[in-house]
N, C-alpha and C. Protein backbone atom coordinates (compact mmCIF):
# COMPACT_ATOMS: atom_id res chain seq x y z
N UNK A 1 154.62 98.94 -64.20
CA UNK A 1 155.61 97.95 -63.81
C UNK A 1 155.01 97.09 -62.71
N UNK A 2 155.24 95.81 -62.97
CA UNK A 2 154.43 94.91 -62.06
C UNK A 2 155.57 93.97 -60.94
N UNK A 3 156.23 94.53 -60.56
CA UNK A 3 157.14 93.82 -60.05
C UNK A 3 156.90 94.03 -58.47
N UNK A 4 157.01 92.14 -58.19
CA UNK A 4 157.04 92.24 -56.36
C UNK A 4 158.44 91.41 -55.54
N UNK A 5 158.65 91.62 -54.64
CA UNK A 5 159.41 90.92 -54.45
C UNK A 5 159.12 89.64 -53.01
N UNK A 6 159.78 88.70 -52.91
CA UNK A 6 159.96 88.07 -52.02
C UNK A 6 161.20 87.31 -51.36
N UNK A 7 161.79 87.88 -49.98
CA UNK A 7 162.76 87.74 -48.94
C UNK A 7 162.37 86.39 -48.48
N UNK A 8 162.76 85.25 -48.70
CA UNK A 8 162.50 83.87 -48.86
C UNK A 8 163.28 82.89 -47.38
N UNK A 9 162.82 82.92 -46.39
CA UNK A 9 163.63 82.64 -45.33
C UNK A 9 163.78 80.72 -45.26
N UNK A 10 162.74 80.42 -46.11
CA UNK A 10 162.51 79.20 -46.22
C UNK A 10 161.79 78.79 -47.12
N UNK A 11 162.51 78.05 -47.95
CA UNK A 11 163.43 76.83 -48.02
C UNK A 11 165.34 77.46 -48.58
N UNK A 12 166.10 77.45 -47.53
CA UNK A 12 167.35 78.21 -47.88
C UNK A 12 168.26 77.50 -47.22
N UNK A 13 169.61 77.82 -47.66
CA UNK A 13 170.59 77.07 -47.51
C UNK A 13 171.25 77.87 -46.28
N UNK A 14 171.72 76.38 -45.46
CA UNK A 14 173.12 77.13 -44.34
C UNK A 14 174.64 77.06 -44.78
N UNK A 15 175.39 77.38 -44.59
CA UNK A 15 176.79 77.14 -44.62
C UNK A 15 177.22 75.74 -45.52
N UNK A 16 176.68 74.88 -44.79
CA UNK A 16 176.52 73.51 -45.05
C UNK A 16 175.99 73.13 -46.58
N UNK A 17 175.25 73.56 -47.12
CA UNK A 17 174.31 73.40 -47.76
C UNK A 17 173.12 72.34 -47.32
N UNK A 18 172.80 72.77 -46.11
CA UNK A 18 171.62 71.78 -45.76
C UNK A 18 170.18 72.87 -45.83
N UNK A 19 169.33 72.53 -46.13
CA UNK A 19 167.63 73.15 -45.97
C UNK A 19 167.56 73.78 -45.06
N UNK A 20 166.89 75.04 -44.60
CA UNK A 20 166.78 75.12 -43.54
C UNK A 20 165.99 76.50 -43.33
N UNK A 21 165.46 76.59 -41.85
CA UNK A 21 164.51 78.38 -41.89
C UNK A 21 165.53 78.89 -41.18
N UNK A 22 165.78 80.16 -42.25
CA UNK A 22 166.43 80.98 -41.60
C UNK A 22 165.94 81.99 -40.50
N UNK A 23 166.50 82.95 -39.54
CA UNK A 23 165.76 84.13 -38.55
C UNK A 23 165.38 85.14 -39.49
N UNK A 24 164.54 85.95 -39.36
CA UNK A 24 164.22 87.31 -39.71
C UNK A 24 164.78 88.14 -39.06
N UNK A 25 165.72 89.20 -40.01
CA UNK A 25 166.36 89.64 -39.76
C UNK A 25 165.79 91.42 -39.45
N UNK A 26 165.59 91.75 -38.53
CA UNK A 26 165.08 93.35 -38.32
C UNK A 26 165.56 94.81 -39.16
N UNK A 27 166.91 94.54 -39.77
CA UNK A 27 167.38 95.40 -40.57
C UNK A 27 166.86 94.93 -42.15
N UNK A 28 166.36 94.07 -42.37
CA UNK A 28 166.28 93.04 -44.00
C UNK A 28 164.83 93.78 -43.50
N UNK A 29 163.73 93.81 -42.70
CA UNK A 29 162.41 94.26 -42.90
C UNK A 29 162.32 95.71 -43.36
N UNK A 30 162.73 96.65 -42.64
CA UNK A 30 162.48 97.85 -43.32
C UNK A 30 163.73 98.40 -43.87
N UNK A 31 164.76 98.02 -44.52
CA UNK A 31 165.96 98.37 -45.16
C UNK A 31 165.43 97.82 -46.71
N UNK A 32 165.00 96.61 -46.54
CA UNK A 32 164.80 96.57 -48.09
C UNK A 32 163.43 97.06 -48.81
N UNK A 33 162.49 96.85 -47.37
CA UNK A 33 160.97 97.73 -47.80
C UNK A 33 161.65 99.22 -48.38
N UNK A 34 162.89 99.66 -47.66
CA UNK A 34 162.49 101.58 -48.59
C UNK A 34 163.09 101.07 -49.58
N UNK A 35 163.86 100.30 -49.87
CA UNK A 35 164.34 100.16 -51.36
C UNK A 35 163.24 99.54 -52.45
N UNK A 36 162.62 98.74 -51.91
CA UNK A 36 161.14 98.66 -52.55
C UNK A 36 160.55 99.80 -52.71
N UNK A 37 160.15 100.37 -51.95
CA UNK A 37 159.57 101.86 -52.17
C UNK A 37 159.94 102.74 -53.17
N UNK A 38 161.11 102.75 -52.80
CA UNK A 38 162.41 103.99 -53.99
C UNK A 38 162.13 102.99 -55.38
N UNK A 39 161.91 101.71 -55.85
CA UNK A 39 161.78 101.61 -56.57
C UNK A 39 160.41 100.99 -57.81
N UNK A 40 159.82 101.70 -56.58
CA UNK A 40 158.35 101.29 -57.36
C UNK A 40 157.42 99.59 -57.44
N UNK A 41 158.03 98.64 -56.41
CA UNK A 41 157.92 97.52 -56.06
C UNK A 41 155.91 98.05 -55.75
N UNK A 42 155.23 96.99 -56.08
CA UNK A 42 154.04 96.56 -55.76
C UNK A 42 153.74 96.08 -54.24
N UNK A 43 154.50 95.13 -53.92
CA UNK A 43 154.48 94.62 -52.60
C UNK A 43 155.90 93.76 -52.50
N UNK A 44 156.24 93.58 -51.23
CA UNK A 44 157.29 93.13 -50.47
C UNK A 44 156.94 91.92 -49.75
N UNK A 45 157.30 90.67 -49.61
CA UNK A 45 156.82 89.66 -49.65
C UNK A 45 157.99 88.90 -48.59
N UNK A 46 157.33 88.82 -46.81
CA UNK A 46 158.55 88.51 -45.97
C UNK A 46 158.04 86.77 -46.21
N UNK A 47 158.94 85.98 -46.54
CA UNK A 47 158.31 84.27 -46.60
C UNK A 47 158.93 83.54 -45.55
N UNK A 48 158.54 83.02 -44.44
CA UNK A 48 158.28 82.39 -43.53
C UNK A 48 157.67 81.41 -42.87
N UNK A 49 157.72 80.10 -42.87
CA UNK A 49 156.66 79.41 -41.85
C UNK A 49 156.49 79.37 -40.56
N UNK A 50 158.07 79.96 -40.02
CA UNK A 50 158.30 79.80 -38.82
C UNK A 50 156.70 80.77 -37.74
N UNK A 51 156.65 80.71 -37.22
CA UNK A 51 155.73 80.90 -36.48
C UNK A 51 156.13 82.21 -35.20
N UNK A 52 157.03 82.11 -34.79
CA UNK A 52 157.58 82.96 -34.06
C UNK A 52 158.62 84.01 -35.11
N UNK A 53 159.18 83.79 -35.86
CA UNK A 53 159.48 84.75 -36.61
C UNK A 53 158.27 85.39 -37.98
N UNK A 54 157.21 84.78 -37.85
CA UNK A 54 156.36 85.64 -38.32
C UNK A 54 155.66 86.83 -37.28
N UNK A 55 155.45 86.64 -36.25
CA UNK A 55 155.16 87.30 -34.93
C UNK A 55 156.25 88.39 -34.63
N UNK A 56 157.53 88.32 -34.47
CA UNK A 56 158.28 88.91 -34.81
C UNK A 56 158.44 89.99 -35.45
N UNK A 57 158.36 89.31 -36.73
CA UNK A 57 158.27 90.39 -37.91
C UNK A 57 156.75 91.34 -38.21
N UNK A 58 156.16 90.69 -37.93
CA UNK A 58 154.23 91.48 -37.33
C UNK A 58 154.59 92.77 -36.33
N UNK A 59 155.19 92.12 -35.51
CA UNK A 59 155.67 93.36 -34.46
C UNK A 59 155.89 94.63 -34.86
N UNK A 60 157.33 94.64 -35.53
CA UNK A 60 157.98 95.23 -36.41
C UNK A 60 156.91 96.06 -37.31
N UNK A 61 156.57 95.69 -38.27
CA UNK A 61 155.56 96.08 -38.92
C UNK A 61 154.97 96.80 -38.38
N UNK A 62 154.07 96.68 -37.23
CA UNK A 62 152.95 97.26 -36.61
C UNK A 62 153.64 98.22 -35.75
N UNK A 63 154.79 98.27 -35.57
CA UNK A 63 155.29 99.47 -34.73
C UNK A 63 155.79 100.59 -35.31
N UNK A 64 156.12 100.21 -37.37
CA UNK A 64 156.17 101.51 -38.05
C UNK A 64 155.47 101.88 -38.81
N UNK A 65 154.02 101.14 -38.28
CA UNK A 65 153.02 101.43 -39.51
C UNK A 65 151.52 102.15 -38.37
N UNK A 66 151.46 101.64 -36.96
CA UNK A 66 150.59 102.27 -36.19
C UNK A 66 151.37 102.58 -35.28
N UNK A 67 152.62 101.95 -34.40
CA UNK A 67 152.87 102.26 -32.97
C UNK A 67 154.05 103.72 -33.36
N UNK A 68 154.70 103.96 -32.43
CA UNK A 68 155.30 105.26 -31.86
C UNK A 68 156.18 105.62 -33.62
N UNK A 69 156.40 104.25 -34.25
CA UNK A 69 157.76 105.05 -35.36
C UNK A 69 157.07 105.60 -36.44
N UNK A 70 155.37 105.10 -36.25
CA UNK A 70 154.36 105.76 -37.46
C UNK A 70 154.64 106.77 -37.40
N UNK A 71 154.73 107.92 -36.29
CA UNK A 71 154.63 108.97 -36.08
C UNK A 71 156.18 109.62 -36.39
N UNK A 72 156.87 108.82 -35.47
CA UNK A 72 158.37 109.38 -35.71
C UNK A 72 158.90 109.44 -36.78
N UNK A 73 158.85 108.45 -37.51
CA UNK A 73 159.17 108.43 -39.20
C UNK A 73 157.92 108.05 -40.14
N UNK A 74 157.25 108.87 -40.90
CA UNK A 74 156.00 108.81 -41.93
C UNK A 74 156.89 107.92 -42.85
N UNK A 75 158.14 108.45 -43.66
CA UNK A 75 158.57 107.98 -44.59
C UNK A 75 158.95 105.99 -44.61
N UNK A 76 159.35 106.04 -43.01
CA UNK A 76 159.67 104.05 -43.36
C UNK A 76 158.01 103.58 -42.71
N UNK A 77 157.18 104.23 -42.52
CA UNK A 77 155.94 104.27 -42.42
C UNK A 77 155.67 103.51 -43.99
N UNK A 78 155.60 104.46 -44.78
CA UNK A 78 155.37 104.31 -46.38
C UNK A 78 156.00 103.27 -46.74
N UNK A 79 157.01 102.80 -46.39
CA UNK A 79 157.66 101.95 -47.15
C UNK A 79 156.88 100.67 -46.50
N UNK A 80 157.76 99.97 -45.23
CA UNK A 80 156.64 99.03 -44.61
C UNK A 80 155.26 98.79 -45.02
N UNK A 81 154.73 99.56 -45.27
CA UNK A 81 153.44 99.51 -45.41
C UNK A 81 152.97 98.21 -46.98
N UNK A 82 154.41 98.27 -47.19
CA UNK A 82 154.35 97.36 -48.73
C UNK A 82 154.31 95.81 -48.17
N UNK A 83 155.01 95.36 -47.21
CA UNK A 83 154.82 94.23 -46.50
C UNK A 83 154.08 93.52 -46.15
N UNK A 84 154.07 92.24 -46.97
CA UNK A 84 152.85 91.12 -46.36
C UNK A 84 153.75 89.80 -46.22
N UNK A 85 153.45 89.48 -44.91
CA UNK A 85 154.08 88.03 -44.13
C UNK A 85 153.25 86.76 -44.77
N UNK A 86 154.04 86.30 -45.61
CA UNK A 86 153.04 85.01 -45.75
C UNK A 86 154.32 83.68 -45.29
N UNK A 87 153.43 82.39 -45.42
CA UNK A 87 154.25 81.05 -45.49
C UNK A 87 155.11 80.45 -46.19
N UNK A 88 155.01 81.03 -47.45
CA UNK A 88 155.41 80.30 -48.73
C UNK A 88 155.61 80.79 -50.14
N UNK A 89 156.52 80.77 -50.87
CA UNK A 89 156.47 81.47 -52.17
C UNK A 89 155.45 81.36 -52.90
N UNK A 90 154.62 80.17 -52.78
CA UNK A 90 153.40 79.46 -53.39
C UNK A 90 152.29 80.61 -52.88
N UNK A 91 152.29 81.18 -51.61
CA UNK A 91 151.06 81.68 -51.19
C UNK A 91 151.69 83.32 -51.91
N UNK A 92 152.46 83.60 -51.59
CA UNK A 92 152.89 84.65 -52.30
C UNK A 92 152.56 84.89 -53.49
N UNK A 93 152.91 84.04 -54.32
CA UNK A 93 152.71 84.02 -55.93
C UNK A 93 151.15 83.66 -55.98
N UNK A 94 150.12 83.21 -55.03
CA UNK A 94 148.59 83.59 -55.01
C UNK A 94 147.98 84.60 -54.48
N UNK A 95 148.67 84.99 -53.56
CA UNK A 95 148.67 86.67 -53.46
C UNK A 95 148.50 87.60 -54.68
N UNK A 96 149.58 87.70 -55.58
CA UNK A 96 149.75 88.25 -56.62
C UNK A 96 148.87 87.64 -57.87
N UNK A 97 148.64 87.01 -57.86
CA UNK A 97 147.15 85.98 -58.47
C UNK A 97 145.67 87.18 -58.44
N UNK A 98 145.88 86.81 -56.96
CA UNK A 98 144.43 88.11 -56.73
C UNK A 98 144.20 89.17 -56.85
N UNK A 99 145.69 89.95 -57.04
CA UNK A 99 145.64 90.94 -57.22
C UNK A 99 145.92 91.19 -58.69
N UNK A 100 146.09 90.71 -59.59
CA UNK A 100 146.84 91.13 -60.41
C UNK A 100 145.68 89.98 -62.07
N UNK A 101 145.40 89.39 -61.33
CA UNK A 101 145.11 88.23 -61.87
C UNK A 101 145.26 87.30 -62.91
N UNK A 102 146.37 87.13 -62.59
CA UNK A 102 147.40 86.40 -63.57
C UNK A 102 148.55 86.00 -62.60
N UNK A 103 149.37 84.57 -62.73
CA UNK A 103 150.55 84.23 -61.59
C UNK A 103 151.22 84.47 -62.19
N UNK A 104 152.12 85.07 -61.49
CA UNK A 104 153.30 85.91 -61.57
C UNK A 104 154.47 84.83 -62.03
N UNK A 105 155.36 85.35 -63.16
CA UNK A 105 156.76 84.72 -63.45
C UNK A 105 157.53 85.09 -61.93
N UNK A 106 158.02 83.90 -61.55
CA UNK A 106 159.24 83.80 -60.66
C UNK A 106 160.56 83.88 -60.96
N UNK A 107 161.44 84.67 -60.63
CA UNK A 107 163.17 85.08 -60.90
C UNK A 107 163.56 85.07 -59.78
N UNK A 108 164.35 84.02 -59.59
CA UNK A 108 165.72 83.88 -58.51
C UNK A 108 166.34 83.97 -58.36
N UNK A 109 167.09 84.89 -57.48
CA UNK A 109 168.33 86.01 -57.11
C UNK A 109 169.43 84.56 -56.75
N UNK A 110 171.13 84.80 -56.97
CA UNK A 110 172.10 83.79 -56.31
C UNK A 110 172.82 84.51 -56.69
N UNK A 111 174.14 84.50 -56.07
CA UNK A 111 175.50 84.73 -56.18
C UNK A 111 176.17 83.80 -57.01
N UNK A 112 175.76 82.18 -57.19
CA UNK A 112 175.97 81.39 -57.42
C UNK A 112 175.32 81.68 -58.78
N UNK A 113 176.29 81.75 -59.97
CA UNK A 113 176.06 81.13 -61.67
C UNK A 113 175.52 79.58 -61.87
N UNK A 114 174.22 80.15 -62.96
CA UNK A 114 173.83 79.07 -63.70
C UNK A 114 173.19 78.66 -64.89
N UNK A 115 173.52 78.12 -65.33
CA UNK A 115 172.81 77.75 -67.04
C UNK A 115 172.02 78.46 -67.06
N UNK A 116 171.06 78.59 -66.31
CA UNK A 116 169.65 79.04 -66.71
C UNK A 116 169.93 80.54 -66.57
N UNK A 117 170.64 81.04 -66.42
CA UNK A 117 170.95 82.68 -66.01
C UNK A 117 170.33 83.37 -66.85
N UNK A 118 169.34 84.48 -66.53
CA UNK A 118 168.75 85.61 -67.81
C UNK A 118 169.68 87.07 -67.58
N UNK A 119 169.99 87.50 -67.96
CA UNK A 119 170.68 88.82 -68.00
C UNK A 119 169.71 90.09 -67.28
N UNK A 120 170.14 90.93 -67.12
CA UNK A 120 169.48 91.96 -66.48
C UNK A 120 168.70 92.60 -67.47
N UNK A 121 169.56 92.84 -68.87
CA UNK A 121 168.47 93.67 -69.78
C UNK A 121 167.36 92.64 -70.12
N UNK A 122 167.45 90.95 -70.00
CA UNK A 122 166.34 90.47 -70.57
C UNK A 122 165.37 90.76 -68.91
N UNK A 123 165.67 90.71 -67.93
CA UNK A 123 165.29 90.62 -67.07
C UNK A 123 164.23 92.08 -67.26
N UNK A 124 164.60 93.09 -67.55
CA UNK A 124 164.11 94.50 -67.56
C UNK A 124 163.04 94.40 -68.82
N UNK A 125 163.19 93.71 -69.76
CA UNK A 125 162.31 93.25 -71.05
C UNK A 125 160.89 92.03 -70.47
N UNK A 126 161.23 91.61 -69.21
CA UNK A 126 160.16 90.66 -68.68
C UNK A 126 159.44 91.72 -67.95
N UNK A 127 159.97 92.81 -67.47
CA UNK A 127 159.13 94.20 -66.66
C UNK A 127 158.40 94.41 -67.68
N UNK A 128 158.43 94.43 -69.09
CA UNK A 128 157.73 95.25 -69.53
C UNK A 128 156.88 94.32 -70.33
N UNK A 129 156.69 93.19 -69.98
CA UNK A 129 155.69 92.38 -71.08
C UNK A 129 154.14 92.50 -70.22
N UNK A 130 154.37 93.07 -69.28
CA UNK A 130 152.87 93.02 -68.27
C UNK A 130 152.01 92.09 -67.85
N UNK A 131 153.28 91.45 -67.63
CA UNK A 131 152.89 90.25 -66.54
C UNK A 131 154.19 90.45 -65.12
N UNK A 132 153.09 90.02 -64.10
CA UNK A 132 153.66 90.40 -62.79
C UNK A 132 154.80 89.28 -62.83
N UNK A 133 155.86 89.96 -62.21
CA UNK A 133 157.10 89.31 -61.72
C UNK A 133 157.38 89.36 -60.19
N UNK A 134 157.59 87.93 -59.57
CA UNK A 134 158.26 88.06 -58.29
C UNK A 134 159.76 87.41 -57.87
N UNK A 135 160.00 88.74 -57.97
CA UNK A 135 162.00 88.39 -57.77
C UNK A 135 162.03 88.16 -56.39
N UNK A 136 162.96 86.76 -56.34
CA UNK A 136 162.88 85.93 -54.88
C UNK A 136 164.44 86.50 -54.39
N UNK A 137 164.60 86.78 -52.97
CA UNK A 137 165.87 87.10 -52.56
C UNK A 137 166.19 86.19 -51.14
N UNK A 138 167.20 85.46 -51.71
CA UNK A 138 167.16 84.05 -50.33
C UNK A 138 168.04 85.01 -49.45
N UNK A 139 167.35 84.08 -47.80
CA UNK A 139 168.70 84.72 -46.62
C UNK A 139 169.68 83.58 -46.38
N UNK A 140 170.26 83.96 -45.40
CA UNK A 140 171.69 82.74 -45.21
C UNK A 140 172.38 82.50 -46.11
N UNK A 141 172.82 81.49 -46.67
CA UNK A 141 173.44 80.87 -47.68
C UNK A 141 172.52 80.81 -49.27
N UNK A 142 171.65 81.53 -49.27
CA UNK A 142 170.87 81.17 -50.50
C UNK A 142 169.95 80.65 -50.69
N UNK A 143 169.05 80.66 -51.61
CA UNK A 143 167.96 80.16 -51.86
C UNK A 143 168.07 78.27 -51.97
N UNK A 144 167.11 77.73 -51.64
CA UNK A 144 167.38 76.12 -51.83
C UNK A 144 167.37 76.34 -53.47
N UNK A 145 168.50 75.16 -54.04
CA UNK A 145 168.44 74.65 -55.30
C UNK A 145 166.99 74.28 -55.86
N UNK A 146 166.34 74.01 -55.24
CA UNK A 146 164.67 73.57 -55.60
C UNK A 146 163.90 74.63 -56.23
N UNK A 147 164.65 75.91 -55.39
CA UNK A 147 163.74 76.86 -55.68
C UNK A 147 164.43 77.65 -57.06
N UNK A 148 165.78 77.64 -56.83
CA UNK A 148 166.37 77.96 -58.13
C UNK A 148 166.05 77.46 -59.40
N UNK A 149 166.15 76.21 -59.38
CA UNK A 149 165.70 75.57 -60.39
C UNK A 149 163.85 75.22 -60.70
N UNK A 150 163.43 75.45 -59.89
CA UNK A 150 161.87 75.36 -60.19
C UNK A 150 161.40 77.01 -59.84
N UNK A 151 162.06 78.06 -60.16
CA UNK A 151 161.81 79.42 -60.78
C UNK A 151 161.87 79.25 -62.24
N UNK A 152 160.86 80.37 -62.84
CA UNK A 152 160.80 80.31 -64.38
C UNK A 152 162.15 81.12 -64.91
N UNK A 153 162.54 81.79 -63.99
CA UNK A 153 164.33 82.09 -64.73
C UNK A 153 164.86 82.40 -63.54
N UNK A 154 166.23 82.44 -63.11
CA UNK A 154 167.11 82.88 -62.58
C UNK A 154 168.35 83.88 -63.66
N UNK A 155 167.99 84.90 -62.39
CA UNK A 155 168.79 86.21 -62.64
C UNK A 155 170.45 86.10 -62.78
N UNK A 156 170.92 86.54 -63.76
CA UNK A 156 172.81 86.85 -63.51
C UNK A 156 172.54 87.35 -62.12
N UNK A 157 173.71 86.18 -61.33
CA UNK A 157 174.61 87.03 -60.53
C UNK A 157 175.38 88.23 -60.40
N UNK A 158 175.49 88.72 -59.27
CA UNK A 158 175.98 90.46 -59.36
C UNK A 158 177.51 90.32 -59.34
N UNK A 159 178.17 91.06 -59.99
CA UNK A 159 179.85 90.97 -60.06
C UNK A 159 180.26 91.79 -59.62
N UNK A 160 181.40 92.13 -59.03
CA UNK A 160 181.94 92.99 -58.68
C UNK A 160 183.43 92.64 -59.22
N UNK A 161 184.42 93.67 -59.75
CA UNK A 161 185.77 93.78 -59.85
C UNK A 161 186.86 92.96 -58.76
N UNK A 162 186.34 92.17 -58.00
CA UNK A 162 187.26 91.33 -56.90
C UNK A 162 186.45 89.80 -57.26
N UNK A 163 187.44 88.90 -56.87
CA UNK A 163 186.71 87.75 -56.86
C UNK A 163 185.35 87.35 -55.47
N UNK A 164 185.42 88.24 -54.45
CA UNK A 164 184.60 88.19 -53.56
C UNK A 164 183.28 88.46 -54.15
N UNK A 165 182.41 87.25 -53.33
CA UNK A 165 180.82 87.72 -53.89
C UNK A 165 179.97 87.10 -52.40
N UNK A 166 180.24 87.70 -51.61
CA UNK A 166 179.03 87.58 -50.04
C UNK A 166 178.42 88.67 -50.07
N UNK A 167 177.28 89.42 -50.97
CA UNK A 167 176.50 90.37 -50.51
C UNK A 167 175.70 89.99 -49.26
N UNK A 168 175.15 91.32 -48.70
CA UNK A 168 174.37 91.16 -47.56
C UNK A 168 173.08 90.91 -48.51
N UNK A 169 171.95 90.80 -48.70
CA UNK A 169 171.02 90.41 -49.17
C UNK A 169 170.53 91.76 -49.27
N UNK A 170 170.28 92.86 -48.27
CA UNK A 170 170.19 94.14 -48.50
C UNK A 170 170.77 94.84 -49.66
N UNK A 171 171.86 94.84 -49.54
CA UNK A 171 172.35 95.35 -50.83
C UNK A 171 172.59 94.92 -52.25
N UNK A 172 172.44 93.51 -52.18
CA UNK A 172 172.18 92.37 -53.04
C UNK A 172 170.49 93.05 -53.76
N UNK A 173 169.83 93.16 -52.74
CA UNK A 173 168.24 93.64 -53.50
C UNK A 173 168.14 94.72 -54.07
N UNK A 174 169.17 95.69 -53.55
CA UNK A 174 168.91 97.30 -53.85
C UNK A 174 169.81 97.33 -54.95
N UNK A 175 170.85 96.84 -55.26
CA UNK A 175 171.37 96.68 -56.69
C UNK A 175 170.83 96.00 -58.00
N UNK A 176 170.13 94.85 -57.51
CA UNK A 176 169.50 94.69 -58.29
C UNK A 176 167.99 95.20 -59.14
N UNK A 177 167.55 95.58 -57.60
CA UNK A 177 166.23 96.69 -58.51
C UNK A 177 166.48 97.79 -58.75
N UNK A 178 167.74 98.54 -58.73
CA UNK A 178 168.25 99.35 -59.80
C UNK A 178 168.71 98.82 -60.97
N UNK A 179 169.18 97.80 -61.32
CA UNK A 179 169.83 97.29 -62.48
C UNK A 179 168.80 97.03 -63.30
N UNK A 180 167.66 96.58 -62.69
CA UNK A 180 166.28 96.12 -63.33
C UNK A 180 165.67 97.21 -63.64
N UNK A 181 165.20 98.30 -62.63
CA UNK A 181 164.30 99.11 -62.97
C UNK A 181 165.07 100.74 -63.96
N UNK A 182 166.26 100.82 -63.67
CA UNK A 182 167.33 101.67 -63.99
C UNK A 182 168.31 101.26 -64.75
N UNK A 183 168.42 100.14 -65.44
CA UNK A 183 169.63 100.13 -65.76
C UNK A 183 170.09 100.67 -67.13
N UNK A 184 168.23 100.74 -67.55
CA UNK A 184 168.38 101.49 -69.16
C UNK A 184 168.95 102.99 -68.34
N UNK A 185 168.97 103.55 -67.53
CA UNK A 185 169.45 105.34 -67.48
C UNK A 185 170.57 105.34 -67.62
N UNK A 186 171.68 104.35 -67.22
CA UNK A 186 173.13 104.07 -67.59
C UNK A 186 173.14 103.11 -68.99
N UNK A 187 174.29 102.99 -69.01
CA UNK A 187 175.01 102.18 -69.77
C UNK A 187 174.71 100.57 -69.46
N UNK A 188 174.25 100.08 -70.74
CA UNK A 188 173.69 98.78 -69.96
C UNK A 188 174.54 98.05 -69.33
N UNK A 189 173.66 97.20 -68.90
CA UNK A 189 174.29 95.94 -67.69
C UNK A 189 174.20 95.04 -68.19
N UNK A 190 174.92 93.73 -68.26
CA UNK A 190 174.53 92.35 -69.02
C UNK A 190 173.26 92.08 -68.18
């Protein structure tokens, strides 16, 4: 399974719907790295230009991968350890180039429905054609429309039984790479 992901802080929407870099969020770094982990993710992909929130998030990193929490916790040790800070989905998706060597299909996570929507089981059928996939997960308000629409598919939105749909992005990721990587063990999922 070739699947990576990328936490997309920029180019994303505010409230407003205006462009914008969002903060890095300290619970989104190693909350969604173990869910990467638990699900067999390749690498974890924090996207950033900001400059001080890449520093930030370096910190972080380096304090559960060498400083005091290496020791205190091995296990979010392991997970972190999947994390690479780059600038851009572009450098990301050449990341995965080098490693993999082949560019990766892009899938973009929204709350927000759209034409282009692929379902989860086709989504789980692109895992298995063996070509790397990087599922993008916007912060704030969402991924910019740019990026939605200039991804090679965007993912169904997640439903829930209420008309409410504000996931935290945390749990927004960890449902979905169960639905993707798990969803054949249940009963399918659209």
């Amino acid at each position: 399974m070739l699947i990576y992901i990328g936490l997309v802080h920029h180019p994303v929407l505010n409230k407003n719907g205006d462009e914008i870099a969002s903060a890095v969020t300290i619970f989104d770094i190693h909350d969604i790295a173990r869910t990467a982990k638990t699900y067999g993710v390749k690498n974890y992909f924090i996207i950033t230009p900001v400059e001080e929130q890449k520093y930030l998030t370096r910190r972080v990193i380096l304090h559960w991968t060498e400083g005091f929490g290496s020791s205190y916790n091995p296990n979010r040790k392991e997970a972190v350890e999947l994390i690479e800070v780059v600038d851009s989905i572009d450098e990301a998706c050449r990341s995965i180039e080098l490693i993999e060597g082949v560019f990766p299909y892009t899938i973009a996570t929204s709350a927000k429905k759209t034409e282009r929507d692929i379902s989860f089981k086709t989504g789980r059928n692109l895992l298995k054609s063996g070509k790397p996939i990087l599922l993008l997960f916007g912060t704030a308000w969402g991924l910019a429309d740019r990026i939605i629409n200039g991804s090679d598919f965007s993912l169904d939105s997640i439903s829930g039984p209420t008309d409410y749909n504000h996931l935290s992005v945390r749990s927004a990721a960890a449902i979905i790479l169960d639905r993707l990587v798990c969803g054949e063990c249940v009963e399918d999922i659209k």
